[in-house]
N, C-alpha and C. Protein backbone atom coordinates (compact mmCIF):
# COMPACT_ATOMS: atom_id res chain seq x y z
N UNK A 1 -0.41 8.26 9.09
CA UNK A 1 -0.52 6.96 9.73
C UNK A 1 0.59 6.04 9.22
N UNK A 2 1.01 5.23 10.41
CA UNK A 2 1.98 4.45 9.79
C UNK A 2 1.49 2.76 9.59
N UNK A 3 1.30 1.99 8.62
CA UNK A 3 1.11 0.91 8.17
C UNK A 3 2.10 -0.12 8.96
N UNK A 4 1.34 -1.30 9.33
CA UNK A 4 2.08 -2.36 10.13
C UNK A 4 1.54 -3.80 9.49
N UNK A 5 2.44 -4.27 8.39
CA UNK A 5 1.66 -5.91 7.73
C UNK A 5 2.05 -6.49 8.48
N UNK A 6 1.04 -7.37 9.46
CA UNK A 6 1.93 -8.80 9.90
C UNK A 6 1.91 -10.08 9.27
N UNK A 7 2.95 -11.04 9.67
CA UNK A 7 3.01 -12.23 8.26
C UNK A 7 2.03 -12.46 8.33
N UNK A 8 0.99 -13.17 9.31
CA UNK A 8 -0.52 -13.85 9.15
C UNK A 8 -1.19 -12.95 8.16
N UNK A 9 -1.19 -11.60 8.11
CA UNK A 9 -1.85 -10.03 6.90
C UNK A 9 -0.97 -10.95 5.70
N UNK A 10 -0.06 -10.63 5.50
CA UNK A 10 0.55 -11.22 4.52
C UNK A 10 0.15 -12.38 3.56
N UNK A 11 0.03 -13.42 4.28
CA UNK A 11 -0.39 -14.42 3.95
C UNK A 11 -1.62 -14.66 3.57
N UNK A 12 -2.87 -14.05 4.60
CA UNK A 12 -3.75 -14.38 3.75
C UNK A 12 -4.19 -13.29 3.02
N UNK A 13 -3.81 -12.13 2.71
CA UNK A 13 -3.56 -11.29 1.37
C UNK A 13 -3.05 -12.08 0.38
N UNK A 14 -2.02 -12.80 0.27
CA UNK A 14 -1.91 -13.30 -1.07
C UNK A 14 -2.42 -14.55 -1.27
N UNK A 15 -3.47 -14.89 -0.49
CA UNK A 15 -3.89 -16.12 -0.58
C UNK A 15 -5.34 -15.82 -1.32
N UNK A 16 -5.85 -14.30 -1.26
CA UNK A 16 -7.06 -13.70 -2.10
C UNK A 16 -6.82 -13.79 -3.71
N UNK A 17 -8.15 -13.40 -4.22
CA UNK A 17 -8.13 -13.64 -5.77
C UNK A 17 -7.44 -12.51 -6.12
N UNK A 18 -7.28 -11.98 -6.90
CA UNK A 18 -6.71 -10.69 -7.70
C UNK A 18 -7.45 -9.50 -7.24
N UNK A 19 -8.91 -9.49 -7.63
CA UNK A 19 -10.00 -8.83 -7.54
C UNK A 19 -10.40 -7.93 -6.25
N UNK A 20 -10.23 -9.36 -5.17
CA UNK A 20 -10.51 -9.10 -3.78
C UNK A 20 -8.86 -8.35 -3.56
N UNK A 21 -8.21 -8.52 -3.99
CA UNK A 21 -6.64 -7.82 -3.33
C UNK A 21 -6.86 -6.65 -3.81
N UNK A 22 -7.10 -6.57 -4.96
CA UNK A 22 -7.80 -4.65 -5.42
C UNK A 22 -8.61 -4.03 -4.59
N UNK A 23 -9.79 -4.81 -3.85
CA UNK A 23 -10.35 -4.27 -2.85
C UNK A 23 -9.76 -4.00 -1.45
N UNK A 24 -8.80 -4.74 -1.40
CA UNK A 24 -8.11 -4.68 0.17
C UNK A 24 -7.48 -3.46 0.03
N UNK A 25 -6.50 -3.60 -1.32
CA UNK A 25 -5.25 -2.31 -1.17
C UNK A 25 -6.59 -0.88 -1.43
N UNK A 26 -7.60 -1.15 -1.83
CA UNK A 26 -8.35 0.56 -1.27
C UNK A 26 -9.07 0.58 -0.23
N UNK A 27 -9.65 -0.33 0.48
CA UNK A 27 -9.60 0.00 1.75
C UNK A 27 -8.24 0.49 2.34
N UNK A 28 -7.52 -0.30 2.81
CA UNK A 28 -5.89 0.22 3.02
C UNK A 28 -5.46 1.71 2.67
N UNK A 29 -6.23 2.25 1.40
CA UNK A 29 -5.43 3.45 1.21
C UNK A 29 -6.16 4.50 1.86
N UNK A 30 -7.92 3.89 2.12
CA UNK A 30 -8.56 4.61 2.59
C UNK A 30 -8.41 4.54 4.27
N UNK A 31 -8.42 3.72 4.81
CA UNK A 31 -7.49 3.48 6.16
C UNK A 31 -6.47 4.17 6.94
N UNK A 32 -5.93 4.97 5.79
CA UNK A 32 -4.92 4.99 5.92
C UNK A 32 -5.32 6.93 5.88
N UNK A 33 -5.91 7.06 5.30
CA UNK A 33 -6.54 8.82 5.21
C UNK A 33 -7.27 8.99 6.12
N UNK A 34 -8.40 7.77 6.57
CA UNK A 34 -9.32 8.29 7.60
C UNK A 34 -10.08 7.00 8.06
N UNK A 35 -9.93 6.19 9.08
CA UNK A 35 -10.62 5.40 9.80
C UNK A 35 -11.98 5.30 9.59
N UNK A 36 -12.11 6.58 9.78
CA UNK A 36 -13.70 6.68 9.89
C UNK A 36 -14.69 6.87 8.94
N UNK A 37 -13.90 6.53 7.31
CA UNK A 37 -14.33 6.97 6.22
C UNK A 37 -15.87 6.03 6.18
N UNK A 38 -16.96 6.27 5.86
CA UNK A 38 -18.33 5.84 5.71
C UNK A 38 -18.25 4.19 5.35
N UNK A 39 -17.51 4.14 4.36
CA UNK A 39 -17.60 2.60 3.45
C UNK A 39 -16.42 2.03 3.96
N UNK A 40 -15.97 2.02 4.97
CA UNK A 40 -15.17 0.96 5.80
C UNK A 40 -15.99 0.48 7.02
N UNK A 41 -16.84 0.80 7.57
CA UNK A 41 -18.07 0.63 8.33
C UNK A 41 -17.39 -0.06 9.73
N UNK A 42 -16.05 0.79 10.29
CA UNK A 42 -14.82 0.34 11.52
C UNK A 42 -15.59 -0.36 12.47
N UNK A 43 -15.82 -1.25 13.24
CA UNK A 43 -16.24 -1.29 14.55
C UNK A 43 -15.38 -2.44 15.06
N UNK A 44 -15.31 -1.90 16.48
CA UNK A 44 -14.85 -3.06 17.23
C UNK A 44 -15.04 -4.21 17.61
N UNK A 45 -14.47 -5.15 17.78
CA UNK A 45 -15.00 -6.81 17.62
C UNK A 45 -15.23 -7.29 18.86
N UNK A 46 -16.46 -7.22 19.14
CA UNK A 46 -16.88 -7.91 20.42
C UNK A 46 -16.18 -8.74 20.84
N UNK A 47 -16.00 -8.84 22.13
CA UNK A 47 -15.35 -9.98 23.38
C UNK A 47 -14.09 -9.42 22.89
N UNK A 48 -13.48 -8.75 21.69
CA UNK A 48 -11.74 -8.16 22.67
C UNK A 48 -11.90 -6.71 22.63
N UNK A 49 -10.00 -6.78 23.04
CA UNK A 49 -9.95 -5.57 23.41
C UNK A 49 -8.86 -4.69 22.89
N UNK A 50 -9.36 -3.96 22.15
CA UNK A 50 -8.90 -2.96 20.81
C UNK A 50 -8.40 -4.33 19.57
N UNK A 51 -8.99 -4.72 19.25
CA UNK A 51 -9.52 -5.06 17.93
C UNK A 51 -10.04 -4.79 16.99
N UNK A 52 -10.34 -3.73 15.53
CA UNK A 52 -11.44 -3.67 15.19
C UNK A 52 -11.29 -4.60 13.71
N UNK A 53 -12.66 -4.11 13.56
CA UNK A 53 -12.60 -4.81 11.51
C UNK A 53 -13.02 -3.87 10.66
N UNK A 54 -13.11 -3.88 9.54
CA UNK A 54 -12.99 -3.17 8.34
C UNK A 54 -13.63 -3.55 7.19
N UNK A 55 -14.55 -2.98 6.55
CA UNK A 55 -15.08 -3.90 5.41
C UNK A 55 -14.26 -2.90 4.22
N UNK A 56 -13.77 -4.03 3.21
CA UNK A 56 -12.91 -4.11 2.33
C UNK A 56 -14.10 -4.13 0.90
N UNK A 57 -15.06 -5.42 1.45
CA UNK A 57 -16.40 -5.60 0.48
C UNK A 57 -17.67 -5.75 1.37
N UNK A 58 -18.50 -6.40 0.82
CA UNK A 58 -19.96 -6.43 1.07
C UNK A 58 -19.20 -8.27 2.22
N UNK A 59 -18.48 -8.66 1.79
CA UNK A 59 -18.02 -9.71 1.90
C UNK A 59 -16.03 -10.44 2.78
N UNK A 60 -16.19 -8.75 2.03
CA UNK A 60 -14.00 -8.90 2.87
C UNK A 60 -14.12 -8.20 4.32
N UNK A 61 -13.13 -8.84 4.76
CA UNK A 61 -12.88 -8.29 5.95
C UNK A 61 -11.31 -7.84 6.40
N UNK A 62 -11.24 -6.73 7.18
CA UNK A 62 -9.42 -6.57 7.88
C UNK A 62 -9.82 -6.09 8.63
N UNK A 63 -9.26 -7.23 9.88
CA UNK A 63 -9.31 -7.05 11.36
C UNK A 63 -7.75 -6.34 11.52
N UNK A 64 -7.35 -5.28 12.58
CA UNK A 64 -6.88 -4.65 12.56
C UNK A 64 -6.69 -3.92 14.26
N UNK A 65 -5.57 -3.43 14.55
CA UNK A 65 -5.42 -2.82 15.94
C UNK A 65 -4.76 -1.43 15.66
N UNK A 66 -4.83 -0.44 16.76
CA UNK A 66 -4.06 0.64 16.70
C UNK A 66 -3.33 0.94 17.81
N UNK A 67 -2.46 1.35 17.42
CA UNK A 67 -0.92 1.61 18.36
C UNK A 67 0.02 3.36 18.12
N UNK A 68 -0.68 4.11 18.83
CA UNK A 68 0.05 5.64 18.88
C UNK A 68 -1.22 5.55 16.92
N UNK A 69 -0.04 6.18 16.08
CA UNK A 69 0.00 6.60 14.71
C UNK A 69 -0.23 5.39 13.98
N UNK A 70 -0.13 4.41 14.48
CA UNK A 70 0.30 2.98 13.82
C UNK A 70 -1.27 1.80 13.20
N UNK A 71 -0.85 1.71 12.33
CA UNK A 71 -2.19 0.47 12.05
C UNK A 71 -1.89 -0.97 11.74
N UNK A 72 -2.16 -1.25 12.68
CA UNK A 72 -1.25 -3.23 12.66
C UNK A 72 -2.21 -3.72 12.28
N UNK A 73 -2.14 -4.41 10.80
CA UNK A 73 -2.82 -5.13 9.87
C UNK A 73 -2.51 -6.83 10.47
N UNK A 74 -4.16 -7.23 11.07
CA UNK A 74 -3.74 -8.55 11.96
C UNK A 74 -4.35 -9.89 10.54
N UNK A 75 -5.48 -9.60 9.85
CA UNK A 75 -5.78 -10.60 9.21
C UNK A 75 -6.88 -9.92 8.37
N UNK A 76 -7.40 -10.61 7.04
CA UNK A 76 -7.99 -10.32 6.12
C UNK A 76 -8.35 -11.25 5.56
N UNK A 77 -9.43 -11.40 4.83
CA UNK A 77 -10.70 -12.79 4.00
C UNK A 77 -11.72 -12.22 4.34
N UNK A 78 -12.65 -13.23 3.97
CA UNK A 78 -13.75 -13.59 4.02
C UNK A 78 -14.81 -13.55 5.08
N UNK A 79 -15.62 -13.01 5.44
CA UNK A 79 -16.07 -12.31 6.74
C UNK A 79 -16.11 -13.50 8.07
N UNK A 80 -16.62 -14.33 7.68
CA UNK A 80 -16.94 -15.62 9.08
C UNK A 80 -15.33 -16.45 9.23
N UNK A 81 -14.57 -16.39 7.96
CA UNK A 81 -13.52 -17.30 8.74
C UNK A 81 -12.42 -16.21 8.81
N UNK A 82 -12.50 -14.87 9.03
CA UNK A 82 -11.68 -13.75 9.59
C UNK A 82 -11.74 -13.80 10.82
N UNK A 83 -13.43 -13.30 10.94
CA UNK A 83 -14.05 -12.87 12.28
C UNK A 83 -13.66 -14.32 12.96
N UNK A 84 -13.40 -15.27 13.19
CA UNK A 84 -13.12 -16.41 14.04
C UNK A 84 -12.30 -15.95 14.89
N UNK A 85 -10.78 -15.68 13.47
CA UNK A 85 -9.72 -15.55 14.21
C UNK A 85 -8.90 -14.30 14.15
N UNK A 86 -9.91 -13.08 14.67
CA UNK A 86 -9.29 -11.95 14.26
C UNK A 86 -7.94 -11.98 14.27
């Protein structure tokens, strides 16, 4: 799979604590082996279209699209002010 950060990914990745960025980069690595791994719990985000999200924690979120091989990393936080704006 090929990895796609966009600046908005960017940004609010380094806008997380330390802790929570440890949790992102293993989701990410696990993402990155298998979508469908159990403890990323993938689903698609109601009302769009090819959107999904990703749980990172009990609490993180990475909304996310796919393209061919490709995984375009759209945004990441905190579950309610992610999910707003996937």
């Amino acid at each position: 799979m090929h990895l796609i950060l966009t600046n908005r990914f960017k940004k609010a990745y380094q806008s997380l604590a330390a802790d929570d960025q440890g949790r992102v980069k293993k989701a990410i690595r696990l993402m990155s082996g298998d979508l469908r791994h159990p403890s990323l719990r993938v689903k698609r985000i109601k009302s769009t279209r090819g959107i999904w999200e990703a749980r990172a924690s009990k609490s993180l979120r990475i909304t996310f699209e796919t393209e061919g091989d490709a995984i375009i990393f759209r945004n990441v936080g905190h579950h309610d002010q992610t999910l707003k704006k996937p």
